[in-house]
N, C-alpha and C. Protein backbone atom coordinates (compact mmCIF):
# COMPACT_ATOMS: atom_id res chain seq x y z
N UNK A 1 90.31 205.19 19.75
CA UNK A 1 89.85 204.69 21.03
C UNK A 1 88.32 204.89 21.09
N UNK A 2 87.77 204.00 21.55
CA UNK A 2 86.42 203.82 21.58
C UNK A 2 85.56 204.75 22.39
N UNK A 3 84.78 205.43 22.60
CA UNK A 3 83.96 205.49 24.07
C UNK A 3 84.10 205.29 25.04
N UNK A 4 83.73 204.11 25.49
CA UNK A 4 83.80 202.54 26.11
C UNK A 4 85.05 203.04 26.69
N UNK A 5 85.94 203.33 25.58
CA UNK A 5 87.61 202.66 26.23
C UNK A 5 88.10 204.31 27.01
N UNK A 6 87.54 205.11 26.79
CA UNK A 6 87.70 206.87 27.21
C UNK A 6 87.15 206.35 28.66
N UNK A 7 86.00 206.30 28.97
CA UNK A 7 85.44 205.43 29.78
C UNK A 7 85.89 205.33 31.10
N UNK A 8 86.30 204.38 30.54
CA UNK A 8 87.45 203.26 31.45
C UNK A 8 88.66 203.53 31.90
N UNK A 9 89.06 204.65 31.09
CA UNK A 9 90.60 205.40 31.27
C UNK A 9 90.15 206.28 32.45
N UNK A 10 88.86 207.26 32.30
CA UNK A 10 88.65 207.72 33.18
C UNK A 10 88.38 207.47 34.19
N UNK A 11 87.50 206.29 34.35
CA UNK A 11 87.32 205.66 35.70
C UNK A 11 88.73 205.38 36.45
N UNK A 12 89.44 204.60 35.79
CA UNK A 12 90.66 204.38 36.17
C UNK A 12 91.56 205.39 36.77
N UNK A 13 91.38 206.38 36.10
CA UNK A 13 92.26 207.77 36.73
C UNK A 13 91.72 208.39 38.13
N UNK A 14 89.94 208.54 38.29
CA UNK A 14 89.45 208.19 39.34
C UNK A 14 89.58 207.55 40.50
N UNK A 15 90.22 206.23 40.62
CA UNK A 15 90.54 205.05 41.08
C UNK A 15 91.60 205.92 41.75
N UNK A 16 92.85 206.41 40.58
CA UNK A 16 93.21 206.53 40.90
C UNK A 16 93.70 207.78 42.17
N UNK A 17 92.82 208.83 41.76
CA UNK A 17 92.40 210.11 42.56
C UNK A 17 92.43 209.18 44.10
N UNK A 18 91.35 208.43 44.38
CA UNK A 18 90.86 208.01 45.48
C UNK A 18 91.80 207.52 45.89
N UNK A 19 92.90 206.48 45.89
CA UNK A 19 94.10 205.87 46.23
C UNK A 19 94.90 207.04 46.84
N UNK A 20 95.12 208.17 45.77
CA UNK A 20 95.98 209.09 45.99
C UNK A 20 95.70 209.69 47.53
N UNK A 21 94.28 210.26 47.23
CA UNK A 21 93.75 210.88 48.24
C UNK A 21 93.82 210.05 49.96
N UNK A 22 93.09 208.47 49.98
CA UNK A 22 93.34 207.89 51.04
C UNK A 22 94.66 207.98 51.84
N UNK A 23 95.67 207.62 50.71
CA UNK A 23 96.96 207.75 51.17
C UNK A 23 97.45 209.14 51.89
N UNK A 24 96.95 210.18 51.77
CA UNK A 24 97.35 211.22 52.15
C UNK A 24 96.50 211.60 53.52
N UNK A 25 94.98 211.28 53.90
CA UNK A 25 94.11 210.68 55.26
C UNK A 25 95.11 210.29 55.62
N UNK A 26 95.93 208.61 55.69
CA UNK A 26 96.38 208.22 56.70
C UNK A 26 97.63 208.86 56.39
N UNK A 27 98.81 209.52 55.92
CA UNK A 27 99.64 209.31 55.94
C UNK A 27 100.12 211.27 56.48
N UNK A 28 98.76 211.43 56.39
CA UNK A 28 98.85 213.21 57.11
C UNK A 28 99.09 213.57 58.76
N UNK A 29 99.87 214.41 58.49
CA UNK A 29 99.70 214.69 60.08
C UNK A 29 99.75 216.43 60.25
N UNK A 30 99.10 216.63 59.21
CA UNK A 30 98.64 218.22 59.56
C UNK A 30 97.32 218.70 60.20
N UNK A 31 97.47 218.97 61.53
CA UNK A 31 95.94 219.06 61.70
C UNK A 31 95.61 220.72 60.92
N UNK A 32 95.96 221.25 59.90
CA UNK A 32 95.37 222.16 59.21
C UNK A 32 94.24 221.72 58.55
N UNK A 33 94.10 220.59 57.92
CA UNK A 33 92.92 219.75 56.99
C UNK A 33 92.50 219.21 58.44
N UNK A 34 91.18 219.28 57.66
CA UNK A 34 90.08 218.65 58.44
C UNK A 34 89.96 217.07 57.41
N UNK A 35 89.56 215.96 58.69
CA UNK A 35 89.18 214.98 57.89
C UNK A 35 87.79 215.30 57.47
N UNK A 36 86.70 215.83 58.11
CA UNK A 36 85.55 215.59 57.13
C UNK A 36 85.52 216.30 56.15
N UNK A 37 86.49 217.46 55.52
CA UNK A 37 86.77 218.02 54.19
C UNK A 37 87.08 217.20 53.03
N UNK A 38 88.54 216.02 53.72
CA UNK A 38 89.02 214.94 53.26
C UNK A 38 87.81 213.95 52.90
N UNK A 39 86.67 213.65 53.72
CA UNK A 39 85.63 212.66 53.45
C UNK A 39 84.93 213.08 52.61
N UNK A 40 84.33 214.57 52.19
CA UNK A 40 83.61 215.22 51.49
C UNK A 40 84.42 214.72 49.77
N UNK A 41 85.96 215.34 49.98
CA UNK A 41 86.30 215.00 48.54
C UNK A 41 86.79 213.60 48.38
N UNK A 42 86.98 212.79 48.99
CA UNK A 42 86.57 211.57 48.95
C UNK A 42 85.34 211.02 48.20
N UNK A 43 84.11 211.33 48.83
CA UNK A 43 82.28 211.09 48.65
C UNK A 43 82.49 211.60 47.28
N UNK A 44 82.76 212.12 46.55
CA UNK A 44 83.05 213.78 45.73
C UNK A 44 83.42 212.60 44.41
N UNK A 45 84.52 211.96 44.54
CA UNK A 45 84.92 211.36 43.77
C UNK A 45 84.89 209.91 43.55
N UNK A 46 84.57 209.13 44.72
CA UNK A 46 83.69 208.07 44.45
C UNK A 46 82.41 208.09 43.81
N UNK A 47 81.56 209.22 44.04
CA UNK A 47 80.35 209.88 43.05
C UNK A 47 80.73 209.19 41.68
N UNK A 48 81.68 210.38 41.12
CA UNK A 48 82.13 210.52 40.07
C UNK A 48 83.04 209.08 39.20
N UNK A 49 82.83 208.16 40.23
CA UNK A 49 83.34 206.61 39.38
C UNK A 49 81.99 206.11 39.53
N UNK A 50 81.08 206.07 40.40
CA UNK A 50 79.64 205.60 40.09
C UNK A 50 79.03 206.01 38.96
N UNK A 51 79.16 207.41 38.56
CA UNK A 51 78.18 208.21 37.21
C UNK A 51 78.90 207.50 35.97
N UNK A 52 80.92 207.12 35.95
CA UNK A 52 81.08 206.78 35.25
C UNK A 52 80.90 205.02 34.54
N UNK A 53 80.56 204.61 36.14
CA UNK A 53 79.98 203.30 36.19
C UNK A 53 78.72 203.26 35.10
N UNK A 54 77.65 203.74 35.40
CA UNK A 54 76.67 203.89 34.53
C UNK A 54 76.31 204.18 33.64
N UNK A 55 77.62 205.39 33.07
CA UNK A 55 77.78 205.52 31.52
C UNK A 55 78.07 204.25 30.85
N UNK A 56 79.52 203.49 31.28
CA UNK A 56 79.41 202.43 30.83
C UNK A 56 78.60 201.53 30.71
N UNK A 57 77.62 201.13 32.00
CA UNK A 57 76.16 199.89 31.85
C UNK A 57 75.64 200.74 30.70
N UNK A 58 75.23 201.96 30.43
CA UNK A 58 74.30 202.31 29.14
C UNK A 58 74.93 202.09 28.02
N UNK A 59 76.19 202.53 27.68
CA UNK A 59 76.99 202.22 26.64
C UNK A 59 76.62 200.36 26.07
N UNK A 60 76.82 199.73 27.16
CA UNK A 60 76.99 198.43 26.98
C UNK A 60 75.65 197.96 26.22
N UNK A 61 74.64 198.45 27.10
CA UNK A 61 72.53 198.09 27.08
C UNK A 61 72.50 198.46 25.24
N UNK A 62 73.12 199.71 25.07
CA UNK A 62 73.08 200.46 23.64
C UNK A 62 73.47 199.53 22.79
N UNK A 63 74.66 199.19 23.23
CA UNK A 63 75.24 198.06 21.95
C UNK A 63 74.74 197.20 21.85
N UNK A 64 74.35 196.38 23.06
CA UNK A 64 73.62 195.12 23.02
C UNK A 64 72.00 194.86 22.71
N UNK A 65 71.48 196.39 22.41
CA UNK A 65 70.56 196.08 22.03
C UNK A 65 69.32 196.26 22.75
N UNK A 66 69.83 196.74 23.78
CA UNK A 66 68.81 196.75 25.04
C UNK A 66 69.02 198.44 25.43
N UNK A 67 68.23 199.53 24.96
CA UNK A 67 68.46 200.90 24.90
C UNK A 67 67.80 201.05 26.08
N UNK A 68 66.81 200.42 26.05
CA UNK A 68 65.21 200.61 26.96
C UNK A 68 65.38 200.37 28.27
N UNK A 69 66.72 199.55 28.99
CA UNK A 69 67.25 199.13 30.26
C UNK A 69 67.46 200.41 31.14
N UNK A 70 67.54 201.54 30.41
CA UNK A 70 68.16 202.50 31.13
C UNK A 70 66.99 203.96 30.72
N UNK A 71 65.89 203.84 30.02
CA UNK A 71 65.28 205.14 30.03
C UNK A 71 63.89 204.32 30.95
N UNK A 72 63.89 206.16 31.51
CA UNK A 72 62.39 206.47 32.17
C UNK A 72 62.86 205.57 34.08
């Protein structure tokens, strides 16, 4: 498996975190959790599909030839 394709698995699992997580916002009715705890790890892990967003654009710039798209 490629990079690229590690990547993408991870993003995906991400994806899937966030799905998981929303579902449990609306589908909670404990007022023990706080929602802005819930929004924090929310923010938390949408982060963390953006950083992996950008690994991939560099991955891509690298292969294609274009290294320089992404330094400085």
């Amino acid at each position: 498996m490629t990079a690229i394709n590690h990547i993408l698995v991870a993003e995906q699992d991400l994806r899937d975190e966030v799905a998981l997580l929303q579902g449990f916002i609306e589908s909670s009715a404990s007022a023990a959790i706080e929602d802005s705890v819930l929004d924090v790890v929310l923010v938390a892990v949408e982060l963390r599909i953006d950083a992996l967003r950008a690994r991939i654009a560099r991955f891509a710039a690298v292969r294609e030839g274009r290294p320089d798209d992404f330094c400085g």
